[in-house]
N, C-alpha and C. Protein backbone atom coordinates (compact mmCIF):
# COMPACT_ATOMS: atom_id res chain seq x y z
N UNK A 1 -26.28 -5.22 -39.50
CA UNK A 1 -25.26 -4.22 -39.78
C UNK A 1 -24.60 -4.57 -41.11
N UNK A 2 -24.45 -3.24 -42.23
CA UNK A 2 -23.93 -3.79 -43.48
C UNK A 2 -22.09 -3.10 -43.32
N UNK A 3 -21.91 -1.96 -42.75
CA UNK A 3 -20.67 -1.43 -42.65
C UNK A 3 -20.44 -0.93 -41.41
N UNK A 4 -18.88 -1.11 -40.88
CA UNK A 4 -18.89 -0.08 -40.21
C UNK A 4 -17.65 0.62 -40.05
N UNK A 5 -17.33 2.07 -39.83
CA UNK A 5 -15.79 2.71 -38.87
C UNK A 5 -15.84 2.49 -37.94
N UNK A 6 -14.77 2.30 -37.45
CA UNK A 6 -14.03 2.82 -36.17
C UNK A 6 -12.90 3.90 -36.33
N UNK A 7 -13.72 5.29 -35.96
CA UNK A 7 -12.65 6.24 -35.78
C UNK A 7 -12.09 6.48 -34.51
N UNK A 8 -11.13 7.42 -34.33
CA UNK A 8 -10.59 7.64 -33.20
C UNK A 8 -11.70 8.20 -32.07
N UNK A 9 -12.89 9.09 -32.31
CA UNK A 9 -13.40 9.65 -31.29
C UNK A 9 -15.06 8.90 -31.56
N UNK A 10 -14.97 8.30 -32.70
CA UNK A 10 -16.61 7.32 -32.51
C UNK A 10 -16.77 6.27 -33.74
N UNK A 11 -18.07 5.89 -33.39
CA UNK A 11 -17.80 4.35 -34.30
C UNK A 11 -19.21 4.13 -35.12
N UNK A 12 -18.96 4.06 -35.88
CA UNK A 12 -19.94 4.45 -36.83
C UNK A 12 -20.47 2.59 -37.81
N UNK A 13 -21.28 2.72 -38.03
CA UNK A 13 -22.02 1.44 -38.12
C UNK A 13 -23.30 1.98 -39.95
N UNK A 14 -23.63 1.61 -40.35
CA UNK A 14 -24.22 1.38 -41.42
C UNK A 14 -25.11 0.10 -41.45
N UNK A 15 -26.77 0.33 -40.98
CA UNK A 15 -27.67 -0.27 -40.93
C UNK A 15 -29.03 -0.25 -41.83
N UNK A 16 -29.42 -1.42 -42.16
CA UNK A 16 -29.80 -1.73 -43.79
C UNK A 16 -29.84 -0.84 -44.55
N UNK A 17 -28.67 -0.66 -45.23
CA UNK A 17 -28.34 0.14 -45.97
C UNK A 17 -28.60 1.41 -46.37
N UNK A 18 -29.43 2.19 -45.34
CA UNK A 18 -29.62 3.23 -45.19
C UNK A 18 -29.77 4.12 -44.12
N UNK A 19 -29.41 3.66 -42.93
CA UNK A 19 -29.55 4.75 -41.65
C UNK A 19 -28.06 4.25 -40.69
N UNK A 20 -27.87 5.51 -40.81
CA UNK A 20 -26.26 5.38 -40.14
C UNK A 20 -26.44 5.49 -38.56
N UNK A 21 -25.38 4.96 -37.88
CA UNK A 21 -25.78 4.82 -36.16
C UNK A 21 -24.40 5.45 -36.10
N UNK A 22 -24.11 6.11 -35.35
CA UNK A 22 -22.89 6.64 -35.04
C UNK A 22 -22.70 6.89 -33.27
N UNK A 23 -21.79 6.29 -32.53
CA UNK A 23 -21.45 6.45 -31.07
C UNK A 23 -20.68 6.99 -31.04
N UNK A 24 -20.56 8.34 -30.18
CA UNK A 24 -19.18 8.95 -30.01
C UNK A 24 -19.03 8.62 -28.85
N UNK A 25 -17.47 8.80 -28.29
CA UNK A 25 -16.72 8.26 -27.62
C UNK A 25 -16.99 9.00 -26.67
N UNK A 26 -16.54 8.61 -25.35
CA UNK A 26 -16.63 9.23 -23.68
C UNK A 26 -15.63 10.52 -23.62
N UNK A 27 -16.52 11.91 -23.46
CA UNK A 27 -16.19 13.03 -23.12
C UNK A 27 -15.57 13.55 -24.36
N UNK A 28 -16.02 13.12 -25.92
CA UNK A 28 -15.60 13.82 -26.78
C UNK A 28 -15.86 15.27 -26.54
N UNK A 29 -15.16 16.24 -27.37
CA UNK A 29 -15.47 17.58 -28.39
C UNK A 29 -15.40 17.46 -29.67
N UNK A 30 -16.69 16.81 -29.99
CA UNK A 30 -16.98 16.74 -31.94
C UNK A 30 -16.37 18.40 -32.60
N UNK A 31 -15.21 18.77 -33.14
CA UNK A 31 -14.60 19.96 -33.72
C UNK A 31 -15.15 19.48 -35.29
N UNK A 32 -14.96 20.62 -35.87
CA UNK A 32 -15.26 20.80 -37.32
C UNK A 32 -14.54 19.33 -38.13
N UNK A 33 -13.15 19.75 -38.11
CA UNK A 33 -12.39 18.18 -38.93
C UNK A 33 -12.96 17.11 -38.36
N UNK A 34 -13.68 16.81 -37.12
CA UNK A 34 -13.88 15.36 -36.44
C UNK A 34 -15.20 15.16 -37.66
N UNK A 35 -15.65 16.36 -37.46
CA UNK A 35 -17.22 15.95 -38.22
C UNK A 35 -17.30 15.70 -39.55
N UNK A 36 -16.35 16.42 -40.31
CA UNK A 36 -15.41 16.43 -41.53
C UNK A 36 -15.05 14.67 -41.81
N UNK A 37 -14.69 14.28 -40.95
CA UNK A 37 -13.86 13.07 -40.76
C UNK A 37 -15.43 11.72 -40.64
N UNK A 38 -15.81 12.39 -39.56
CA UNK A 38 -16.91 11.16 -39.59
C UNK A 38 -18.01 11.20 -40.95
N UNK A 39 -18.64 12.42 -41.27
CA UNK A 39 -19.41 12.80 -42.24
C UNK A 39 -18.53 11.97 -43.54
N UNK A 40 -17.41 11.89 -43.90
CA UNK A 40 -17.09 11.54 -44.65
C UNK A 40 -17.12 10.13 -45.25
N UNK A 41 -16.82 9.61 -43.59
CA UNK A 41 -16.78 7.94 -43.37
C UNK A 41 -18.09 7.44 -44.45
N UNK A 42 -19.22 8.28 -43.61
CA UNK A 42 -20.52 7.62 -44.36
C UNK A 42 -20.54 7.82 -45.28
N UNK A 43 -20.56 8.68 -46.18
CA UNK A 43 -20.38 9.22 -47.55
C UNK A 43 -19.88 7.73 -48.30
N UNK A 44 -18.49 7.54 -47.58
CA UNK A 44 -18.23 6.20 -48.54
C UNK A 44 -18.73 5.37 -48.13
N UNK A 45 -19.70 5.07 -47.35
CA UNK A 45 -20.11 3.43 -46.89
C UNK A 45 -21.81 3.65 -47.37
N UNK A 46 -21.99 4.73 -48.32
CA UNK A 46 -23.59 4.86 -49.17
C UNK A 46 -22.89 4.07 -50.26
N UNK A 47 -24.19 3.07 -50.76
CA UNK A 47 -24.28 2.56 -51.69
C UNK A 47 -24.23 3.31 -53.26
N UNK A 48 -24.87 3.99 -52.95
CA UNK A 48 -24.87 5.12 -54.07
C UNK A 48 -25.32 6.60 -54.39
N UNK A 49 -24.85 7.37 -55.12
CA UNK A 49 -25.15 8.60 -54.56
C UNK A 49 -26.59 9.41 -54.64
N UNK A 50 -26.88 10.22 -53.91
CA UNK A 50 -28.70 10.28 -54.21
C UNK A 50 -29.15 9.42 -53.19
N UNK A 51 -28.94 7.94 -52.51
CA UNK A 51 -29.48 7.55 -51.77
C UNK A 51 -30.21 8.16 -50.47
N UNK A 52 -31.67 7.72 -50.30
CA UNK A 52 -32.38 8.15 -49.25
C UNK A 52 -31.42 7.64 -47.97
N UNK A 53 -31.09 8.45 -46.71
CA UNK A 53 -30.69 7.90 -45.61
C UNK A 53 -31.00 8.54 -44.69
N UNK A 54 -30.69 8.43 -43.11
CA UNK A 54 -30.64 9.08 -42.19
C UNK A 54 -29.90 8.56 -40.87
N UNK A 55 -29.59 9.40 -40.28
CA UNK A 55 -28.91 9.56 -39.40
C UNK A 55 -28.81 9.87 -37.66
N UNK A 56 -28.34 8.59 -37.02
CA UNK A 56 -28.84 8.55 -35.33
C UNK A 56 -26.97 8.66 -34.97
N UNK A 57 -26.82 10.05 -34.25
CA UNK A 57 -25.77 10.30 -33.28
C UNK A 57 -26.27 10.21 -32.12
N UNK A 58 -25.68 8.78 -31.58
CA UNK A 58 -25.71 8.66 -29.58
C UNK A 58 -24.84 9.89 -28.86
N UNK A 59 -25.45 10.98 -28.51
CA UNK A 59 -24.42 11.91 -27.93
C UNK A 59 -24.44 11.54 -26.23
N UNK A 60 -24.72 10.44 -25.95
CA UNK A 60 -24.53 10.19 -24.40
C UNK A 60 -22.59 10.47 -24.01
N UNK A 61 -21.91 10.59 -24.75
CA UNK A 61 -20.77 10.31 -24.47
C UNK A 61 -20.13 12.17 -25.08
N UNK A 62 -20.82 12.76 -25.44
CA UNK A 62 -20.19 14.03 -26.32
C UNK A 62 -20.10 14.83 -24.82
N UNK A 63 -18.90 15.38 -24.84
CA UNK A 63 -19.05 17.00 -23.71
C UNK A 63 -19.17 17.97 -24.88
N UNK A 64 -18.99 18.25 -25.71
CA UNK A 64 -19.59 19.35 -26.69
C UNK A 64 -19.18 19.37 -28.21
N UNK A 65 -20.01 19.99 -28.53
CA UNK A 65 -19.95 19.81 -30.56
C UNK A 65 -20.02 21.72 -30.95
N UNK A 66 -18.56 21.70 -31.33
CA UNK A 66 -18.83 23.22 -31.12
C UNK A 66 -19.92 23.67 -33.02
N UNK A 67 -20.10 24.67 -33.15
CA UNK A 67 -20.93 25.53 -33.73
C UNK A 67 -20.47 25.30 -35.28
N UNK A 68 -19.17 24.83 -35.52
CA UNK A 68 -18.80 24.84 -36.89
C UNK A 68 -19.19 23.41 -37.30
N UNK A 69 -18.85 22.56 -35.85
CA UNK A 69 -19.26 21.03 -36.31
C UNK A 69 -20.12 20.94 -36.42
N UNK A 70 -21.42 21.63 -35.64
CA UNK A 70 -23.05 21.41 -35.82
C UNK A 70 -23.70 22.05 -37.47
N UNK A 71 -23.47 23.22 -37.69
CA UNK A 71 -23.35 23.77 -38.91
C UNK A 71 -23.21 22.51 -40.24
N UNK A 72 -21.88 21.82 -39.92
CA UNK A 72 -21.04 21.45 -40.60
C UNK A 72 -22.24 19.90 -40.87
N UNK A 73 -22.38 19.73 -39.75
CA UNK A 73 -23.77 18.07 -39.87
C UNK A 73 -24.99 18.79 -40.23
N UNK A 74 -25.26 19.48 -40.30
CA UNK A 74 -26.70 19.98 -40.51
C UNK A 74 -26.53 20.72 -42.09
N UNK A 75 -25.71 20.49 -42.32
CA UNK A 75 -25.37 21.46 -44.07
C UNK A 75 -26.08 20.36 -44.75
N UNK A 76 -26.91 20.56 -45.76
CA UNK A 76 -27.53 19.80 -46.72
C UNK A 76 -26.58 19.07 -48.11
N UNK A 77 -25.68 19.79 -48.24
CA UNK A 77 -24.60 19.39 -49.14
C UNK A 77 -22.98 18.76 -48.50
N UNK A 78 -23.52 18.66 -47.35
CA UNK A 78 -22.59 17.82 -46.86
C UNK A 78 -22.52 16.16 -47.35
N UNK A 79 -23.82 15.93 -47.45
CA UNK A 79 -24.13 14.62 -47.59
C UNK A 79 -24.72 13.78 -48.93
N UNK A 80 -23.27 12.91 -49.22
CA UNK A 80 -23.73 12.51 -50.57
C UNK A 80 -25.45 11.68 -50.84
N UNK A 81 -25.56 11.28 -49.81
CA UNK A 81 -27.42 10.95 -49.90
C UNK A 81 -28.27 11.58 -49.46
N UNK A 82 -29.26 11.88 -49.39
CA UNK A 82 -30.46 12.63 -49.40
C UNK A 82 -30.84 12.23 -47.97
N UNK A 83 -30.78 13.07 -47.11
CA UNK A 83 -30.48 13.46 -46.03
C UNK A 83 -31.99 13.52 -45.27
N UNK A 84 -32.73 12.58 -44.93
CA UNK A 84 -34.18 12.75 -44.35
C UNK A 84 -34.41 13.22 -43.02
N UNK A 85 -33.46 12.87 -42.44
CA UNK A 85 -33.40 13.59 -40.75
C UNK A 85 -32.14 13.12 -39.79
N UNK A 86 -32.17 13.80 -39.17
CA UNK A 86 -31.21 13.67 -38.12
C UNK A 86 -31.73 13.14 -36.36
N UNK A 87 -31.81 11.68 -35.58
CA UNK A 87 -32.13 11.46 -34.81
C UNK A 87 -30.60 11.77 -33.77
N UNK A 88 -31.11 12.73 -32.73
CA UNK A 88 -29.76 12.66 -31.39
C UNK A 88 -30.47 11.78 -30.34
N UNK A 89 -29.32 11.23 -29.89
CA UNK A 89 -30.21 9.85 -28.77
C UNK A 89 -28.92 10.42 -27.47
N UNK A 90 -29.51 10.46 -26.49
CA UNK A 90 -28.78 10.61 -25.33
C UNK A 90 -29.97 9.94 -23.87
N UNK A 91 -28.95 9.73 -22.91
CA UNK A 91 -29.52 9.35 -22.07
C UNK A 91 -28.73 9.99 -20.67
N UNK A 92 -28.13 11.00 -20.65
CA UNK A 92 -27.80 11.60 -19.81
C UNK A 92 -28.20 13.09 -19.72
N UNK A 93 -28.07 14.16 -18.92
CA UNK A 93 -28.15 15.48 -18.62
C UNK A 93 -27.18 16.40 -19.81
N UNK A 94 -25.85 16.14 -19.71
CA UNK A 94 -25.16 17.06 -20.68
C UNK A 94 -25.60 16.69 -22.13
N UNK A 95 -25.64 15.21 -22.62
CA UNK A 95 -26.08 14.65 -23.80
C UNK A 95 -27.03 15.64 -24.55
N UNK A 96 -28.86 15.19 -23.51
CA UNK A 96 -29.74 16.29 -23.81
C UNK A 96 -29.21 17.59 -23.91
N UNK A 97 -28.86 18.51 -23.39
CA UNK A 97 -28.25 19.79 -23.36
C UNK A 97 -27.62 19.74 -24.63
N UNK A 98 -26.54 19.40 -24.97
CA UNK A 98 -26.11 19.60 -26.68
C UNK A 98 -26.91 19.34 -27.66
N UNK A 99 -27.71 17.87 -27.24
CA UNK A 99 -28.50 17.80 -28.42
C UNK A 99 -29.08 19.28 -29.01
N UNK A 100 -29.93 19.55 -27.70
CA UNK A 100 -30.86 20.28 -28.08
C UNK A 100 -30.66 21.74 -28.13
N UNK A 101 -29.19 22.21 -28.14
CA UNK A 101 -28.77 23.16 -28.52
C UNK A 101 -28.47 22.69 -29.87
N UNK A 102 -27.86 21.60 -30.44
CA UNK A 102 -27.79 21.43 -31.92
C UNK A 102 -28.99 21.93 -32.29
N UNK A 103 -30.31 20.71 -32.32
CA UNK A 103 -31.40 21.03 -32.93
C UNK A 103 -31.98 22.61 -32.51
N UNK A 104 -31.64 23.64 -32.21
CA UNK A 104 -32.46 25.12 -31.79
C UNK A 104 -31.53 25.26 -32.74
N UNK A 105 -29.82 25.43 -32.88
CA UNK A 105 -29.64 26.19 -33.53
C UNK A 105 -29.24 25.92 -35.17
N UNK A 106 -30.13 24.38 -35.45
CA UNK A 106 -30.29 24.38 -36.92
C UNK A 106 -30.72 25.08 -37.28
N UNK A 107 -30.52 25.42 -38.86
CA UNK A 107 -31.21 26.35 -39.65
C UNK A 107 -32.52 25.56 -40.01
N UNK A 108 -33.35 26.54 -40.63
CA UNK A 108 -34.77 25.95 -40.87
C UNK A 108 -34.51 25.50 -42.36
N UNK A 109 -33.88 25.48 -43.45
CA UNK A 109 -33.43 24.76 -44.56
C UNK A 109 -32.68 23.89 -44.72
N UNK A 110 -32.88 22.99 -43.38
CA UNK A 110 -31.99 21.88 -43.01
C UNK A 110 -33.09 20.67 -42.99
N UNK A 111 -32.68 19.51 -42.92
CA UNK A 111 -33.63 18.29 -42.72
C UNK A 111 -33.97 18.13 -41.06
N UNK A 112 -35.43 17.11 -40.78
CA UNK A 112 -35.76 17.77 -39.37
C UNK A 112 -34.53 16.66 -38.47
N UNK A 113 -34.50 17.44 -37.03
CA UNK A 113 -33.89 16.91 -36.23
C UNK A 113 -34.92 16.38 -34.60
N UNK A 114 -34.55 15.82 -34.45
CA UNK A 114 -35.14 14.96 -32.94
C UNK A 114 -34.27 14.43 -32.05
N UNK A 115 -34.56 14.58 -30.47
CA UNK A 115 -33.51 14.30 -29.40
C UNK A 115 -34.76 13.10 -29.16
N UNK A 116 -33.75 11.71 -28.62
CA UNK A 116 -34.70 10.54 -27.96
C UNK A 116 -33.94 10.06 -27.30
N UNK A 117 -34.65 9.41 -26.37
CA UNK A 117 -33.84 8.43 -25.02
C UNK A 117 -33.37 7.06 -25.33
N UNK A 118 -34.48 6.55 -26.25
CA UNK A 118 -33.50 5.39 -26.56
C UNK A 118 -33.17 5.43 -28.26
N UNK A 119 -32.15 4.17 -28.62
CA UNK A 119 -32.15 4.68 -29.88
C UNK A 119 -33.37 3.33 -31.11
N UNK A 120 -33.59 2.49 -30.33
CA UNK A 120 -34.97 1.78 -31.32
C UNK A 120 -35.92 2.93 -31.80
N UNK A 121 -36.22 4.25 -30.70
CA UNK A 121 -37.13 5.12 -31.02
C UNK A 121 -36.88 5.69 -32.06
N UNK A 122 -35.40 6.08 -32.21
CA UNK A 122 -34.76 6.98 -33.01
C UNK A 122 -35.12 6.61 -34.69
N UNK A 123 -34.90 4.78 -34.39
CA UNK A 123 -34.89 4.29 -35.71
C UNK A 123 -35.96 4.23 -35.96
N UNK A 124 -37.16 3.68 -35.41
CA UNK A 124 -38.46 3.79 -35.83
C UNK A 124 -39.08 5.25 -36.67
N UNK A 125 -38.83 6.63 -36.28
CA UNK A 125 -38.96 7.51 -36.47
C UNK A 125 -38.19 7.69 -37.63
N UNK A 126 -36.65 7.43 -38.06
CA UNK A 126 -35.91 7.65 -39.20
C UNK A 126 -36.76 6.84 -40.18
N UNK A 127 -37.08 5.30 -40.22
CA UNK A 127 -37.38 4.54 -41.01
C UNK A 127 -38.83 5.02 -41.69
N UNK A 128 -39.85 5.48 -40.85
CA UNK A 128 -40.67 6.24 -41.19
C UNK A 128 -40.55 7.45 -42.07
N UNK A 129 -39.76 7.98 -41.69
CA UNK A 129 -39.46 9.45 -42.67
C UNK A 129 -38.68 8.73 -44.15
N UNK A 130 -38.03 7.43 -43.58
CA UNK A 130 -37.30 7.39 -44.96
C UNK A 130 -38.19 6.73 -46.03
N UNK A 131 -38.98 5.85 -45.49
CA UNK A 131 -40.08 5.06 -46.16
C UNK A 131 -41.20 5.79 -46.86
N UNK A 132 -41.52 7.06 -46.39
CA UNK A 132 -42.56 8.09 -47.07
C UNK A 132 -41.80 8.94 -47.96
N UNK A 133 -40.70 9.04 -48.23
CA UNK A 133 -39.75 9.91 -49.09
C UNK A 133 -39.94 9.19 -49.83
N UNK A 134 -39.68 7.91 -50.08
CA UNK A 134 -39.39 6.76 -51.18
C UNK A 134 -40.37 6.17 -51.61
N UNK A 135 -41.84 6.30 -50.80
CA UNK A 135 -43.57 6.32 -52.13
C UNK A 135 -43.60 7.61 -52.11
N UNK A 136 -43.32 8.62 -51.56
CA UNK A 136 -42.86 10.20 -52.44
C UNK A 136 -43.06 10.38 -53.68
N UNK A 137 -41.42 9.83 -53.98
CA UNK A 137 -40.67 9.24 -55.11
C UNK A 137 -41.16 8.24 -56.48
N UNK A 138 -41.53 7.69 -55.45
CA UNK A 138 -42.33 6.54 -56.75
C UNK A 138 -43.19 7.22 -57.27
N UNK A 139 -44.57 8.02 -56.07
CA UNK A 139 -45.59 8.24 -57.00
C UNK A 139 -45.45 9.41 -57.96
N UNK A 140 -43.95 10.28 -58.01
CA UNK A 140 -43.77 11.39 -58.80
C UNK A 140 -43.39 10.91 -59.78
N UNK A 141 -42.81 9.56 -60.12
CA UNK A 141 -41.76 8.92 -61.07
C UNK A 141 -42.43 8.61 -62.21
């Protein structure tokens, strides 16, 4: 772990320096400012701007993320680094259920999203997407 928050409704962590872990808290409602608020956290805990990253929300603990907050994480210019995907990790019934109303009602000009049970899966899958962006990169350079 290189950084981390602790906000009021989740706790956010910064792992090798490029894939953010974020836990929200028991029986949150992620609202627009919460996401505002957390989205931001990371923003300052990127090394620099342009950086490749991605992103694992544990929603085992969310009761719901309404439509402006999901919007609001899935916006491409939300995020000062280059945004490779979005992993949701839950291990309960309601968890799945939001996830996967997030991911249906992303837009398709968004980066991809995935629901998983545990979160090693999550990272394996981020690190992959982030690692082929970045010989992408090289071999265009």
């Amino acid at each position: 772990m290189f950084k981390q928050e602790q906000l009021e409704f989740a706790k956010i962590e910064l792992l090798r320096q490029e894939l953010f872990y974020i836990k929200l808290g028991n029986r949150v409602t992620l609202e627009l400012d919460m996401a505002k608020t957390m989205i931001g956290a990371c923003n300052q805990m990127l090394t620099s701007e342009g950086s490749f990253c991605g992103y694992i929300i544990d929603m085992s603990g969310a009761a719901f993320v309404t439509e402006d907050a999901r919007n609001f994480i899935a916006e491409l210019n939300t995020h000062r680094g280059k945004v490779e995907a979005l992993a949701l990790v839950s291990n309960n019934h309601l968890g799945n259920i939001i996830s996967t109303l997030m991911i249906s009602f992303a837009g398709t000009d968004t980066f991809p999203m995935q629901l998983f049970k545990q979160t090693s899966e999550a990272e394996d899958w981020l690190y992959q997407l982030i690692s082929l962006a970045k010989r992408k990169m090289l071999k265009t350079a």
